[in-house]
N, C-alpha and C. Protein backbone atom coordinates (compact mmCIF):
# COMPACT_ATOMS: atom_id res chain seq x y z
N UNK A 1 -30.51 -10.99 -9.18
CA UNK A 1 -29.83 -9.74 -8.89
C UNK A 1 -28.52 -10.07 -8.18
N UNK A 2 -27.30 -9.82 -8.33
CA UNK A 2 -26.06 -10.06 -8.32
C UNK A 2 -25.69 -8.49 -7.22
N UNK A 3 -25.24 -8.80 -6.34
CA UNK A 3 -24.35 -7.93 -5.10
C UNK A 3 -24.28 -6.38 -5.94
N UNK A 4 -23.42 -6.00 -6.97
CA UNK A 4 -23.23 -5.08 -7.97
C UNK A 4 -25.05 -4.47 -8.37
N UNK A 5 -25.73 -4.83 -8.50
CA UNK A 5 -27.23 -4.61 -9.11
C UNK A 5 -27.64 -4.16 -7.65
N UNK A 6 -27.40 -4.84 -6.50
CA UNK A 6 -28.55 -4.28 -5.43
C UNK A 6 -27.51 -3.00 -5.16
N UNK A 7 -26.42 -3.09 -4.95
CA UNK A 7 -25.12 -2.15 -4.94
C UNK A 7 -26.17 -0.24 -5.35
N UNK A 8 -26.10 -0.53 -6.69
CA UNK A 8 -26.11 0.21 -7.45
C UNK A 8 -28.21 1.14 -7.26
N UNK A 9 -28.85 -0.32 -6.91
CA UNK A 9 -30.59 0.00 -6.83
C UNK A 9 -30.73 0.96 -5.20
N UNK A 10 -29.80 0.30 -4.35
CA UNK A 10 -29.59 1.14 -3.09
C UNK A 10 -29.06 2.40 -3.27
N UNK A 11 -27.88 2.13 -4.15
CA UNK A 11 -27.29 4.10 -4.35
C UNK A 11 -28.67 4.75 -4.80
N UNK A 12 -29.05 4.50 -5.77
CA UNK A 12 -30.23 5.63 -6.28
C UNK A 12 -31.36 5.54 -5.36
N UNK A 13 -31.61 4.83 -4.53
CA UNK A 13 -32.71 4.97 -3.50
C UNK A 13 -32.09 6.04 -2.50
N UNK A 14 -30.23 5.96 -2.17
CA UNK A 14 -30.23 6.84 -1.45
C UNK A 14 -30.23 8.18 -1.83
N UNK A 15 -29.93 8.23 -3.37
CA UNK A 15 -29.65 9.64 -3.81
C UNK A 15 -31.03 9.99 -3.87
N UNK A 16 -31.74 9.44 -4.43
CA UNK A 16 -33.59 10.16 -4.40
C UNK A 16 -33.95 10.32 -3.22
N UNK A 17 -33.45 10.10 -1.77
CA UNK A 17 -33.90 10.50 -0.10
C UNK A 17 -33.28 11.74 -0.25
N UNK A 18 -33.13 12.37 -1.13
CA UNK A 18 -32.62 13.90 -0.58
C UNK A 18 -34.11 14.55 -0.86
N UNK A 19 -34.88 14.41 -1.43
CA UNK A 19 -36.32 15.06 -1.86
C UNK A 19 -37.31 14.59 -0.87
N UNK A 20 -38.35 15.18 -0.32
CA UNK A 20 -39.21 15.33 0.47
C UNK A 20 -40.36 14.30 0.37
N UNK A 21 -41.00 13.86 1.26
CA UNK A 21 -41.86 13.19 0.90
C UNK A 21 -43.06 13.50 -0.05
N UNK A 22 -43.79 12.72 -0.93
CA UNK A 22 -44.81 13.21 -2.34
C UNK A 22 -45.37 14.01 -1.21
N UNK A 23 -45.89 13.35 0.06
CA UNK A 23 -47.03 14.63 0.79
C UNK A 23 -46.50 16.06 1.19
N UNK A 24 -45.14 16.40 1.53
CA UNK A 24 -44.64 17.17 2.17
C UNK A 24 -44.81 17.96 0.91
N UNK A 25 -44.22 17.52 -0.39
CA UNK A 25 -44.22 18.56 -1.64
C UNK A 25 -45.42 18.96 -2.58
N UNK A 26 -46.22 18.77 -1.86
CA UNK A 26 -47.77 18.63 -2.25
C UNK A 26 -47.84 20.55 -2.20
N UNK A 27 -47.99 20.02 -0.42
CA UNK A 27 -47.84 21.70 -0.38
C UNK A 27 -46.74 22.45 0.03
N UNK A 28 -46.99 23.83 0.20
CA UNK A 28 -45.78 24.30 0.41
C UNK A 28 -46.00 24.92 1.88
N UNK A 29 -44.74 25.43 2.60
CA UNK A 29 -45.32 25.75 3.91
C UNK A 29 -46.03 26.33 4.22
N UNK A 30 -46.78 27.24 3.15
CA UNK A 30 -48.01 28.45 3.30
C UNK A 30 -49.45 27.36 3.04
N UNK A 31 -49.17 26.39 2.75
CA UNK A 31 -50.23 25.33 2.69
C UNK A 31 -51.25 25.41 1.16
N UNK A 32 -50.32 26.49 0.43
CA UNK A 32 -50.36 26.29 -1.23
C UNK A 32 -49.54 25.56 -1.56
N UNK A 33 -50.21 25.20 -3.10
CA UNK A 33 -49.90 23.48 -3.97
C UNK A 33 -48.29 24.32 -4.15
N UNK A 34 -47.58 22.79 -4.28
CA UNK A 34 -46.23 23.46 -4.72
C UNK A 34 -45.84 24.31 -6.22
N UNK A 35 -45.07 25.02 -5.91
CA UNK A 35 -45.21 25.28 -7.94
C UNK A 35 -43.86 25.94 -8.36
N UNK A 36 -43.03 26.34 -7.23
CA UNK A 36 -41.02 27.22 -7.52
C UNK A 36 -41.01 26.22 -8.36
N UNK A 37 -39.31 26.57 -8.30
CA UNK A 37 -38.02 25.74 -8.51
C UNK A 37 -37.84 25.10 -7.75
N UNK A 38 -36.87 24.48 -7.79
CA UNK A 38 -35.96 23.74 -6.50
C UNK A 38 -34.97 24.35 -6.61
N UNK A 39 -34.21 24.28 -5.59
CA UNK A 39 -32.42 24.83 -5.78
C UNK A 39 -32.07 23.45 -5.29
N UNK A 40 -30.64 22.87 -5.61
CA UNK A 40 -29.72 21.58 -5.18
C UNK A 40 -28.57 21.97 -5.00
N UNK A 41 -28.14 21.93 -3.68
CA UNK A 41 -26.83 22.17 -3.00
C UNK A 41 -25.94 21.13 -2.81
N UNK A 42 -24.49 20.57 -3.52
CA UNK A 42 -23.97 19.54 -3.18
C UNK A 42 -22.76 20.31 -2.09
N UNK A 43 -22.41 19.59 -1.11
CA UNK A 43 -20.72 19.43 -0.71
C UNK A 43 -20.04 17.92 -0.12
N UNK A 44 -18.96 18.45 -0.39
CA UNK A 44 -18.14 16.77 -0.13
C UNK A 44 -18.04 17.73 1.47
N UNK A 45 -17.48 16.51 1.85
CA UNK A 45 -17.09 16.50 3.63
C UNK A 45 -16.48 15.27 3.63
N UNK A 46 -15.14 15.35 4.41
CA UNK A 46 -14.22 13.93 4.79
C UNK A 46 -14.70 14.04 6.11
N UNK A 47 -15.15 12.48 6.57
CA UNK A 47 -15.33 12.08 7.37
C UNK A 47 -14.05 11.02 7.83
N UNK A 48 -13.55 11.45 9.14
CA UNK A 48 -12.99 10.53 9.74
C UNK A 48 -13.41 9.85 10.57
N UNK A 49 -12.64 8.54 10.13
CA UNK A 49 -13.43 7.17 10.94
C UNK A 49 -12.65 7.27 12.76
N UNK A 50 -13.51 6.51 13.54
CA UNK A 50 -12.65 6.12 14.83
C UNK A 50 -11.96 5.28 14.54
N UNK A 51 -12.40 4.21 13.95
CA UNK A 51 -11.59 2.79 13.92
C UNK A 51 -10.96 3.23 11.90
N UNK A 52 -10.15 2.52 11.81
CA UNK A 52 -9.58 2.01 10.55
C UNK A 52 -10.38 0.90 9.53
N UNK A 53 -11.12 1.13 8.49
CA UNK A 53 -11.92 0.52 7.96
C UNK A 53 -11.04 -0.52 7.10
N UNK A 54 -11.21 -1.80 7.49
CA UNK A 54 -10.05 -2.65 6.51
C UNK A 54 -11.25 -3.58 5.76
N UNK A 55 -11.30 -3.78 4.00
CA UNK A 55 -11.46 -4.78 3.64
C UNK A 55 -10.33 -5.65 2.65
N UNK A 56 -10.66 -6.98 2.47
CA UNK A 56 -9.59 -7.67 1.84
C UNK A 56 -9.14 -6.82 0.62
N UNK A 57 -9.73 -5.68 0.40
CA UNK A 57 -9.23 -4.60 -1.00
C UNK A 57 -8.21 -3.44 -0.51
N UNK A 58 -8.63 -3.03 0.69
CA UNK A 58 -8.08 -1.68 0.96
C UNK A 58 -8.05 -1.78 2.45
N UNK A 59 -7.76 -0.68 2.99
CA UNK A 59 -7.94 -0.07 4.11
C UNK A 59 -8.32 1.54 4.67
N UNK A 60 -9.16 2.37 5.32
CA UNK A 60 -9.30 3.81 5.18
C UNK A 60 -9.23 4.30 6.48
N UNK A 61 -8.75 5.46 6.62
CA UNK A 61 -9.43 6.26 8.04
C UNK A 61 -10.51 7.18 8.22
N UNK A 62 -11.00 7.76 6.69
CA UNK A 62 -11.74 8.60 6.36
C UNK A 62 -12.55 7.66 4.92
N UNK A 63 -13.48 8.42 5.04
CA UNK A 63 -14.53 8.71 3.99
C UNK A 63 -14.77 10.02 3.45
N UNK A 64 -14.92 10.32 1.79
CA UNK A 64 -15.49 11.17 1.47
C UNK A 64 -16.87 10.99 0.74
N UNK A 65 -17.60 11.83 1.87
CA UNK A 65 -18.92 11.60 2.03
C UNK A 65 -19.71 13.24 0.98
N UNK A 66 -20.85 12.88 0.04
CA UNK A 66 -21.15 13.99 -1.14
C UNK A 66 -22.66 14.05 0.19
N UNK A 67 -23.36 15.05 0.74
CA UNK A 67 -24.47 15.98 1.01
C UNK A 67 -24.87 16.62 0.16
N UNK A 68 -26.42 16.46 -0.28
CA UNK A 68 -27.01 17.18 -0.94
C UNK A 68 -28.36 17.41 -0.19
N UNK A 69 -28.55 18.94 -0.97
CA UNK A 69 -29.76 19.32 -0.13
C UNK A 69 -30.38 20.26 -1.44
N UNK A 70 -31.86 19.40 -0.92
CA UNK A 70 -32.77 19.93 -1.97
C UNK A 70 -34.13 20.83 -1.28
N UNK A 71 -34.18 22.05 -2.24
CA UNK A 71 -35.01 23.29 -1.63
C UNK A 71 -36.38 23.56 -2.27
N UNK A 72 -37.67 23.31 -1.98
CA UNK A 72 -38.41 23.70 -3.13
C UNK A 72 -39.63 24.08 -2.25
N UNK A 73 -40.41 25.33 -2.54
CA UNK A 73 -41.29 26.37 -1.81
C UNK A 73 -41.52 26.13 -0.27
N UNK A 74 -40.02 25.93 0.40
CA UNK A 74 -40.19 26.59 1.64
C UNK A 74 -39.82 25.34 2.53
N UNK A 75 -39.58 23.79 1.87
CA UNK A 75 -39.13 22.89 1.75
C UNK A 75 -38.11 21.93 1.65
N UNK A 76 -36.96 21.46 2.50
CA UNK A 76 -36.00 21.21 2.18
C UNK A 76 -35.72 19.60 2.87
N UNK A 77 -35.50 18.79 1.71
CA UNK A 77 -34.84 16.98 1.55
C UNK A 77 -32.94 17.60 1.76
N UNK A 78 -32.88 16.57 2.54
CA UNK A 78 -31.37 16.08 2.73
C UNK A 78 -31.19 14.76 2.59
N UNK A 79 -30.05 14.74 2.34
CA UNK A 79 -29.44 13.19 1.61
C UNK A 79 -27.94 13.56 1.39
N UNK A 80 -27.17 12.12 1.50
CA UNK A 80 -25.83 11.76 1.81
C UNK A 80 -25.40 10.48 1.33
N UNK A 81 -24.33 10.60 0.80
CA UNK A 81 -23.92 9.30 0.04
C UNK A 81 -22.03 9.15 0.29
N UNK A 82 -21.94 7.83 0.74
CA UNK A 82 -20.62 8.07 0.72
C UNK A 82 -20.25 6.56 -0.34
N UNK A 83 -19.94 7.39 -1.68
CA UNK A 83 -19.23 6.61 -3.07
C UNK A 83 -18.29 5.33 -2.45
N UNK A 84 -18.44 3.92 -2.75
CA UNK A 84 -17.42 3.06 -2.58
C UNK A 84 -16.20 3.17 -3.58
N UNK A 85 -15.17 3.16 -3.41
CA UNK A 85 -13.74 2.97 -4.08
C UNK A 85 -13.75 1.54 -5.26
N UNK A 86 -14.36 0.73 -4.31
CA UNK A 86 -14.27 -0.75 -5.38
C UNK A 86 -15.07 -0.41 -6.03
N UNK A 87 -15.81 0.01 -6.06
CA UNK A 87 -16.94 0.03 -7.51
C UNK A 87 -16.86 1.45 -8.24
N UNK A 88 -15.53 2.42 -8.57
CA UNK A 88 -14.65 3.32 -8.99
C UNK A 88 -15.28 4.43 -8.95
N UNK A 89 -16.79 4.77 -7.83
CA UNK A 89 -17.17 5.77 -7.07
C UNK A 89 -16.15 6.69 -6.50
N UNK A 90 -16.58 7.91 -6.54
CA UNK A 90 -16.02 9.24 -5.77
C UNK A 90 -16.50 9.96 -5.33
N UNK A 91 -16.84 11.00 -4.42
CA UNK A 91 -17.51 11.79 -3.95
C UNK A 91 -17.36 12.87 -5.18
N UNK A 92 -16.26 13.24 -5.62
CA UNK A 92 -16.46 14.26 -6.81
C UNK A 92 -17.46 13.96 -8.30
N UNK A 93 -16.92 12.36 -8.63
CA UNK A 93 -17.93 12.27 -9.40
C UNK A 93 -19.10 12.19 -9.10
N UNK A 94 -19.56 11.92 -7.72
CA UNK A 94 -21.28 11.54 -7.85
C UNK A 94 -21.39 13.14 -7.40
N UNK A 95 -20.88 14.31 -7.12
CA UNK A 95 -21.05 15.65 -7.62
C UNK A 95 -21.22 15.93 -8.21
N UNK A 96 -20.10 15.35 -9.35
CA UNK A 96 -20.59 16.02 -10.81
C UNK A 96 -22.09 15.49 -11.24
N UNK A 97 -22.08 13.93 -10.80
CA UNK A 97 -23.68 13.85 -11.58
C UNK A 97 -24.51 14.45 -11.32
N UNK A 98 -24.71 14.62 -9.78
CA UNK A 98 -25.84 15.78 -9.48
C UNK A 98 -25.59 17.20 -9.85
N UNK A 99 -24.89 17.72 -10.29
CA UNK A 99 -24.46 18.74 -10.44
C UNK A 99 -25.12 18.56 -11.84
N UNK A 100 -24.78 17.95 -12.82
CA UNK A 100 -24.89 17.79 -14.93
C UNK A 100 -26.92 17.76 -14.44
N UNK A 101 -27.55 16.95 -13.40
CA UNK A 101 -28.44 16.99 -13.07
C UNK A 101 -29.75 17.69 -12.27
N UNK A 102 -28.86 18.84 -12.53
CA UNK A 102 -29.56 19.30 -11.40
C UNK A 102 -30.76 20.65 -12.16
N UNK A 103 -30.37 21.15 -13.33
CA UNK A 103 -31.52 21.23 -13.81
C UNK A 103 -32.69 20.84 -14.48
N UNK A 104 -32.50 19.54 -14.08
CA UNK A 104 -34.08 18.74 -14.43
C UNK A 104 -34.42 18.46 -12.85
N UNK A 105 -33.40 18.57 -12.23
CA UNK A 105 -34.04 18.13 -10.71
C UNK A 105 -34.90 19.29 -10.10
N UNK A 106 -34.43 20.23 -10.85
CA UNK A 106 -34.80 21.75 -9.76
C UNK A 106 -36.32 22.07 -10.48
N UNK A 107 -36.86 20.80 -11.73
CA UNK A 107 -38.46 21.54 -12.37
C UNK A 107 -39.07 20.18 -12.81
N UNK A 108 -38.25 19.16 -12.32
CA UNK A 108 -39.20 17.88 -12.10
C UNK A 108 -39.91 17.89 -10.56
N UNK A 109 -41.63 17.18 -11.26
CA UNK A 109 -42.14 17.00 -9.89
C UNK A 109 -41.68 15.92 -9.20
N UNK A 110 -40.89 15.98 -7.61
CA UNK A 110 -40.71 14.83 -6.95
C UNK A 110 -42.02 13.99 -6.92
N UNK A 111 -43.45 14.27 -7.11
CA UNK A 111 -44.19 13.30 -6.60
C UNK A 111 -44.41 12.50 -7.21
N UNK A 112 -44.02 12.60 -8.74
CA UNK A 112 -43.91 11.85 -9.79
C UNK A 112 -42.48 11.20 -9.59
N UNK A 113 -42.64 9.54 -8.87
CA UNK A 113 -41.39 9.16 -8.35
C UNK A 113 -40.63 8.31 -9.93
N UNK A 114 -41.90 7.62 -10.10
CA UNK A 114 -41.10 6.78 -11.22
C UNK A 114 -40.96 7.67 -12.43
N UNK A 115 -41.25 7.89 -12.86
CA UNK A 115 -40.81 9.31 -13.98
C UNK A 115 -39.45 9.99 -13.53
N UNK A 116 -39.31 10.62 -12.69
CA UNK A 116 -38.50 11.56 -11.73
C UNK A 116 -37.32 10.81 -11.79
N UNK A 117 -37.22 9.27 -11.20
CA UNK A 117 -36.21 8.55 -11.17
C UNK A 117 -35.68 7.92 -12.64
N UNK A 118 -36.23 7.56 -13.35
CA UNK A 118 -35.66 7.38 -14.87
C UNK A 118 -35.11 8.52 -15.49
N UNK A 119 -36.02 9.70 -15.48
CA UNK A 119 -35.04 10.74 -15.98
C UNK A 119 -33.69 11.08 -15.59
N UNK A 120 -34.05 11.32 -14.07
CA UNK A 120 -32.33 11.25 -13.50
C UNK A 120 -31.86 10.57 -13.53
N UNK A 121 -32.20 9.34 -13.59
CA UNK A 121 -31.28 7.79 -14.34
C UNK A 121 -30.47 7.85 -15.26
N UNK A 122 -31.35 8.44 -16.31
CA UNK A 122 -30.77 8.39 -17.62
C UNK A 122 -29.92 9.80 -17.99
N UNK A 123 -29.63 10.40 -17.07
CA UNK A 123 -28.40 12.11 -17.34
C UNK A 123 -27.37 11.46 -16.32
N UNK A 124 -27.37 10.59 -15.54
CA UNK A 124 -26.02 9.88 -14.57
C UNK A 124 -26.03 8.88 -15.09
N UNK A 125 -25.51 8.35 -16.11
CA UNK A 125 -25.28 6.79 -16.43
C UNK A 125 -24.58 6.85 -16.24
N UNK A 126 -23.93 5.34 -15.23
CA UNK A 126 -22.79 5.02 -15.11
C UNK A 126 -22.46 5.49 -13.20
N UNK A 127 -23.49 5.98 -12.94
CA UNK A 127 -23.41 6.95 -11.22
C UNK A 127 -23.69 5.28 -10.95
């Protein structure tokens, strides 16, 4: 596995931490099995840095950082990703993916992780 591969296995671990744990979505807060929708809320937010972020590529004062928040019977995962520049990430595009994604996200079961994660794999190629 090459820097780029773990790069990329970490983004989707962080983008799937916006969903709840399998136990939390089991039930719902009335302590019935889960069974809605989900709703998925993205927004960008620039974050400014204290210090000046320099690598031998660039330099930044800010980050734009994509929040998403996921809602399902009474239930809500948060998760945050801030897109690297060298690897031609954006906060708008990894919007759009969740966004092109988000109706399989809102009636797939999270507890079904490996299923769950290939599907949304395969509607962001290239995230």
């Amino acid at each position: 596995m090459n820097r780029r591969d773990w790069f990329k296995l970490t983004g989707a671990a962080a983008a799937w931490s916006v969903f709840p744990s399998p136990a939390a979505m089991a039930l719902s807060a009335t302590g019935a099995p889960a069974s809605g929708r989900a709703t998925i809320d993205t927004e960008i937010k620039r974050i400014m840095l204290r210090h000046t972020w320099t690598t031998t590529m660039s330099s930044s004062d800010f980050r734009d950082v994509l929040y998403v928040r996921y809602t399902r019977d009474g239930l809500t995962g948060r998760g945050e990703g801030a897109p690297i520049i060298r690897y031609h990430e954006d906060a708008r595009s990894a919007q759009a993916a969740v966004e092109k994604a988000a109706d399989y996200l809102a009636t797939v079961d999270p507890t079904a992780f490996t299923k769950a994660i290939d599907g949304l794999l395969a509607r962001v190629e290239g995230e």
